[in-house]
PDB file of N, CA and C in Angstrom:
ATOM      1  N   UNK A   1      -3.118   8.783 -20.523  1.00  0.00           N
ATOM      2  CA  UNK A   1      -2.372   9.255 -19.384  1.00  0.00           C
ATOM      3  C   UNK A   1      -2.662   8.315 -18.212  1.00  0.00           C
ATOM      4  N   UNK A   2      -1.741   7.575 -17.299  1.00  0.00           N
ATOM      5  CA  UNK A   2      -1.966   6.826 -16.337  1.00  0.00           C
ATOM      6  C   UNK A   2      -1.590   7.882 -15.016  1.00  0.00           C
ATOM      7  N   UNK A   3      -1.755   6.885 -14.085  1.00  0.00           N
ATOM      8  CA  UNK A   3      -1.623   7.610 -12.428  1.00  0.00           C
ATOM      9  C   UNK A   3      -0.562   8.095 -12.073  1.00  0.00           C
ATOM     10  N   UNK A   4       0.848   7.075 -13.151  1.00  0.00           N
ATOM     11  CA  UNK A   4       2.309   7.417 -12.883  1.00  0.00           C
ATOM     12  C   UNK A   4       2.105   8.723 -13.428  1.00  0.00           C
ATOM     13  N   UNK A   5       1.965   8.829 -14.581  1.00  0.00           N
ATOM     14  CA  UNK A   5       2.055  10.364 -15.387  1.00  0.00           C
ATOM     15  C   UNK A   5       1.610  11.631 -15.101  1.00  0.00           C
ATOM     16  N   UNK A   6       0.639  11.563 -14.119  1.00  0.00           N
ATOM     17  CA  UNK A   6       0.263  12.623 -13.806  1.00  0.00           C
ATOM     18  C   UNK A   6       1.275  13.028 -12.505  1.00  0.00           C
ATOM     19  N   UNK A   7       1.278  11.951 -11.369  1.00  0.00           N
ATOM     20  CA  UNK A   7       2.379  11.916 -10.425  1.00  0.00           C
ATOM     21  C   UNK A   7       3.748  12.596 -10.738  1.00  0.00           C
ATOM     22  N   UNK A   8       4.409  12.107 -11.993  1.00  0.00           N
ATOM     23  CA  UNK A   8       5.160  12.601 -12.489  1.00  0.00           C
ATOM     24  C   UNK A   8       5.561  13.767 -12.994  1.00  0.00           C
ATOM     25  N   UNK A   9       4.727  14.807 -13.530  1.00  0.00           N
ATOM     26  CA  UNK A   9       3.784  15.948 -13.818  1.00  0.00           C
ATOM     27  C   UNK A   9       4.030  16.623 -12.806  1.00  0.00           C
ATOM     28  N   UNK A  10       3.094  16.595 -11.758  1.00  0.00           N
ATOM     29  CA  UNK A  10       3.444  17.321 -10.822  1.00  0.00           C
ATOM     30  C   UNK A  10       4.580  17.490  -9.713  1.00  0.00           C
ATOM     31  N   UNK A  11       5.395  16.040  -9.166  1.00  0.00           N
ATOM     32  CA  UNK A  11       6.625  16.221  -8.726  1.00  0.00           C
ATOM     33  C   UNK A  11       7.475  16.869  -9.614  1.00  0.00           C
ATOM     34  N   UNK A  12       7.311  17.306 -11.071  1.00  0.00           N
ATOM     35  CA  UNK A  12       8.737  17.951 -12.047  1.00  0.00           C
ATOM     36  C   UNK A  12       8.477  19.436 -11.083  1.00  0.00           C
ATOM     37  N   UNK A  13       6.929  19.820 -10.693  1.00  0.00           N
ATOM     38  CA  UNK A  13       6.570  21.581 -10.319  1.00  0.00           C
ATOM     39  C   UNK A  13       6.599  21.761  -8.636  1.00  0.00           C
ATOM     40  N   UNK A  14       6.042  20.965  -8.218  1.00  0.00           N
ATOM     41  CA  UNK A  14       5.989  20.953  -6.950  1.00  0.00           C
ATOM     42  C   UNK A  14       6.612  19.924  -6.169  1.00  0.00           C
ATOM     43  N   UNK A  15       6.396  20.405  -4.478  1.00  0.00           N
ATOM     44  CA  UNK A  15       7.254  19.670  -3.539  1.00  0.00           C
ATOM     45  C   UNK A  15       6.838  18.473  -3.420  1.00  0.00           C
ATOM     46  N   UNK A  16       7.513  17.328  -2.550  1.00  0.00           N
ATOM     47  CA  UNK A  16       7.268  16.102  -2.251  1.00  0.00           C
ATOM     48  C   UNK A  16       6.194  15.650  -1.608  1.00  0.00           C
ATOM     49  N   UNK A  17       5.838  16.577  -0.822  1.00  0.00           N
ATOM     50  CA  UNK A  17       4.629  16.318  -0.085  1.00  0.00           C
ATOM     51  C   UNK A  17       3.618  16.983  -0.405  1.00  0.00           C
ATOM     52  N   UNK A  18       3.507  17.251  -1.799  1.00  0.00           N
ATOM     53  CA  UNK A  18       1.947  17.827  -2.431  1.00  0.00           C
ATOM     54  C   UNK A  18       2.023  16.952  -3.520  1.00  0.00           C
ATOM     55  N   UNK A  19       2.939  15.908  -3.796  1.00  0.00           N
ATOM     56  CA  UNK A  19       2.496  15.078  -5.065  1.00  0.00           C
ATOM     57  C   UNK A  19       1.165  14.078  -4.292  1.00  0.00           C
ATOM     58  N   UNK A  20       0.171  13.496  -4.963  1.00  0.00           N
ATOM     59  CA  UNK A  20      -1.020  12.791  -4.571  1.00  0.00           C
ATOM     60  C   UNK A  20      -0.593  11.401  -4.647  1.00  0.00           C
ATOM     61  N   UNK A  21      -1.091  11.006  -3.474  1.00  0.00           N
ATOM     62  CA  UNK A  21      -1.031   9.555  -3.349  1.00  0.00           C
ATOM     63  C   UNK A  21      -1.508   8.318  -4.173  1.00  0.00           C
ATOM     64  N   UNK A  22      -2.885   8.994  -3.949  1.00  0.00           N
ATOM     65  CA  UNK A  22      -3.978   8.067  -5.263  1.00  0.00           C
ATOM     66  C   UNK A  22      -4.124   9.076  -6.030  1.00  0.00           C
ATOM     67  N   UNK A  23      -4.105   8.757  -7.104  1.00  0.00           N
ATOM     68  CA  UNK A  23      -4.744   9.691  -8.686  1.00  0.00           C
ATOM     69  C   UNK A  23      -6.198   8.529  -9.097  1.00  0.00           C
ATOM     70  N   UNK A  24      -7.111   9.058  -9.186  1.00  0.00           N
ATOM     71  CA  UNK A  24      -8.451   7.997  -9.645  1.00  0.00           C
ATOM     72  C   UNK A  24      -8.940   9.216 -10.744  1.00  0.00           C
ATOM     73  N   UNK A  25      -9.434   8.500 -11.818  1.00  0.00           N
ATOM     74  CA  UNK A  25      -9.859   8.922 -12.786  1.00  0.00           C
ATOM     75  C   UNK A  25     -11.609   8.517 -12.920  1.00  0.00           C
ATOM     76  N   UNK A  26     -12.315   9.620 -13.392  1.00  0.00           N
ATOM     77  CA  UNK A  26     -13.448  10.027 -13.474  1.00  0.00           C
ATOM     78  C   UNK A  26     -14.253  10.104 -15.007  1.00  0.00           C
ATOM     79  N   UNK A  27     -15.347   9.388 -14.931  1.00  0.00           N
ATOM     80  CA  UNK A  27     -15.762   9.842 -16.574  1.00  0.00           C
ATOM     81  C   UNK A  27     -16.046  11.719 -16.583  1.00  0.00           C
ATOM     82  N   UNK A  28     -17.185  11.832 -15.230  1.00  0.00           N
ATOM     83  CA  UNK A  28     -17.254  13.386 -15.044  1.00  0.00           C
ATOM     84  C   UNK A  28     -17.401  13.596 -14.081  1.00  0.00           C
ATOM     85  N   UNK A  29     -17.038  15.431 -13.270  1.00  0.00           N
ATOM     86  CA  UNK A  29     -17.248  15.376 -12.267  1.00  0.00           C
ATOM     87  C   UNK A  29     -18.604  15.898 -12.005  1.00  0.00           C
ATOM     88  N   UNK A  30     -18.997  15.736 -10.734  1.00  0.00           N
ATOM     89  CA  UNK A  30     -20.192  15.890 -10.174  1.00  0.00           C
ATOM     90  C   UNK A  30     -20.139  17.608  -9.532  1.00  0.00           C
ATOM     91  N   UNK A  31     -21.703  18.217 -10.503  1.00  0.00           N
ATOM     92  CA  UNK A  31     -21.588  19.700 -10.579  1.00  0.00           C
ATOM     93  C   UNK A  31     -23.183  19.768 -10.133  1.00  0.00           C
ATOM     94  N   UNK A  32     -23.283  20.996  -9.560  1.00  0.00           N
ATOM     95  CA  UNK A  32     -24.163  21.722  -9.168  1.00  0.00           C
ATOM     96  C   UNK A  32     -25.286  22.338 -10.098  1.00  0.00           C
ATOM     97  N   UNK A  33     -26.253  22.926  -9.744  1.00  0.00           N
ATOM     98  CA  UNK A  33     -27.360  23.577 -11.129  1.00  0.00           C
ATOM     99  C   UNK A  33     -26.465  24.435 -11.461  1.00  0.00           C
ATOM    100  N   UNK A  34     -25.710  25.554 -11.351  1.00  0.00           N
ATOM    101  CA  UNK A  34     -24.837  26.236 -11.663  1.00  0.00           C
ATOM    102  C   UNK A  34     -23.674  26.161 -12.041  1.00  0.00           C
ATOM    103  N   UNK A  35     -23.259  24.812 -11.953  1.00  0.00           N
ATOM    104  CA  UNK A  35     -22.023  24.038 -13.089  1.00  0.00           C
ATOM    105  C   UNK A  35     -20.348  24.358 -12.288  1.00  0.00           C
ATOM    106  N   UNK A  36     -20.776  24.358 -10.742  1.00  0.00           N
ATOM    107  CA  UNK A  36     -19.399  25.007 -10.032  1.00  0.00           C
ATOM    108  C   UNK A  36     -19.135  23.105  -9.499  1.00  0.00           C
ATOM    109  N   UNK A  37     -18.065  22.432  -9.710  1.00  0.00           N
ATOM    110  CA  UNK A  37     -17.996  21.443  -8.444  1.00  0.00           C
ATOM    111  C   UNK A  37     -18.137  20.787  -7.667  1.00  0.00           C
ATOM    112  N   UNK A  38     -18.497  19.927  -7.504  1.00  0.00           N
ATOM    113  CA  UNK A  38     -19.517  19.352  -6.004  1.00  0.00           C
ATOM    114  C   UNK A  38     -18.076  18.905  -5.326  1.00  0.00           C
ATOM    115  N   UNK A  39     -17.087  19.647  -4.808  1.00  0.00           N
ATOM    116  CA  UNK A  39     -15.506  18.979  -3.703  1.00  0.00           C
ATOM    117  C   UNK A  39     -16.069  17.813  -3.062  1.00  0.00           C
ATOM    118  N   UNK A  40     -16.599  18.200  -2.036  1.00  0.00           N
ATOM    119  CA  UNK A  40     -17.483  17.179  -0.713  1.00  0.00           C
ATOM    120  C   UNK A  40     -17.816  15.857  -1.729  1.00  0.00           C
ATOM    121  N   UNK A  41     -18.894  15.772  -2.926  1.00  0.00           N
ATOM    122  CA  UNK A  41     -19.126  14.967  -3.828  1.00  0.00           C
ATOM    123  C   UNK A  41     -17.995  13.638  -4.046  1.00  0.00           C
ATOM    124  N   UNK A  42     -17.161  14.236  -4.559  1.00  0.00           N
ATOM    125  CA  UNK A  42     -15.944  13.463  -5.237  1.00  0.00           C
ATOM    126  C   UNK A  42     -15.683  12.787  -4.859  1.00  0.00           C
ATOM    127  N   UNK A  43     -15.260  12.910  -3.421  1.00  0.00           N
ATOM    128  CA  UNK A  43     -15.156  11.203  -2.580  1.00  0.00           C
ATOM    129  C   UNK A  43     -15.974  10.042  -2.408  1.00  0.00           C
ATOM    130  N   UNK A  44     -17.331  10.700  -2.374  1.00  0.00           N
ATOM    131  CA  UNK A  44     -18.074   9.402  -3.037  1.00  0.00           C
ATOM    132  C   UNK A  44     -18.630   8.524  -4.086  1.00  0.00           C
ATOM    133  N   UNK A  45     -17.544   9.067  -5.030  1.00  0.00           N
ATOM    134  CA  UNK A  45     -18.032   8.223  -6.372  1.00  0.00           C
ATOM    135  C   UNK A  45     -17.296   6.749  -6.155  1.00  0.00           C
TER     136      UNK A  45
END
């Protein structure tokens, strides 16, 4: 799956201005001792 495809994906469901600009792909995301998310995290990988 590339950056177009996902882009694509979501403009078929939603509006124009919630499709994402950059799509960056991740080996994993960065989680907590309790396995919820780190949001704040993500931007600095």
């Amino acid at each position: 799956m590339s950056a177009d495809d996902v882009r694509g994906w979501v403009r078929a469901d939603l509006s124009r201005f919630a499709v994402p600009r950059d799509v960056e792909f991740v080996a994993e995301l960065p989680r907590n001792a309790t396995g919820k998310v780190m949001h704040r995290d993500l931007r600095r990988q």
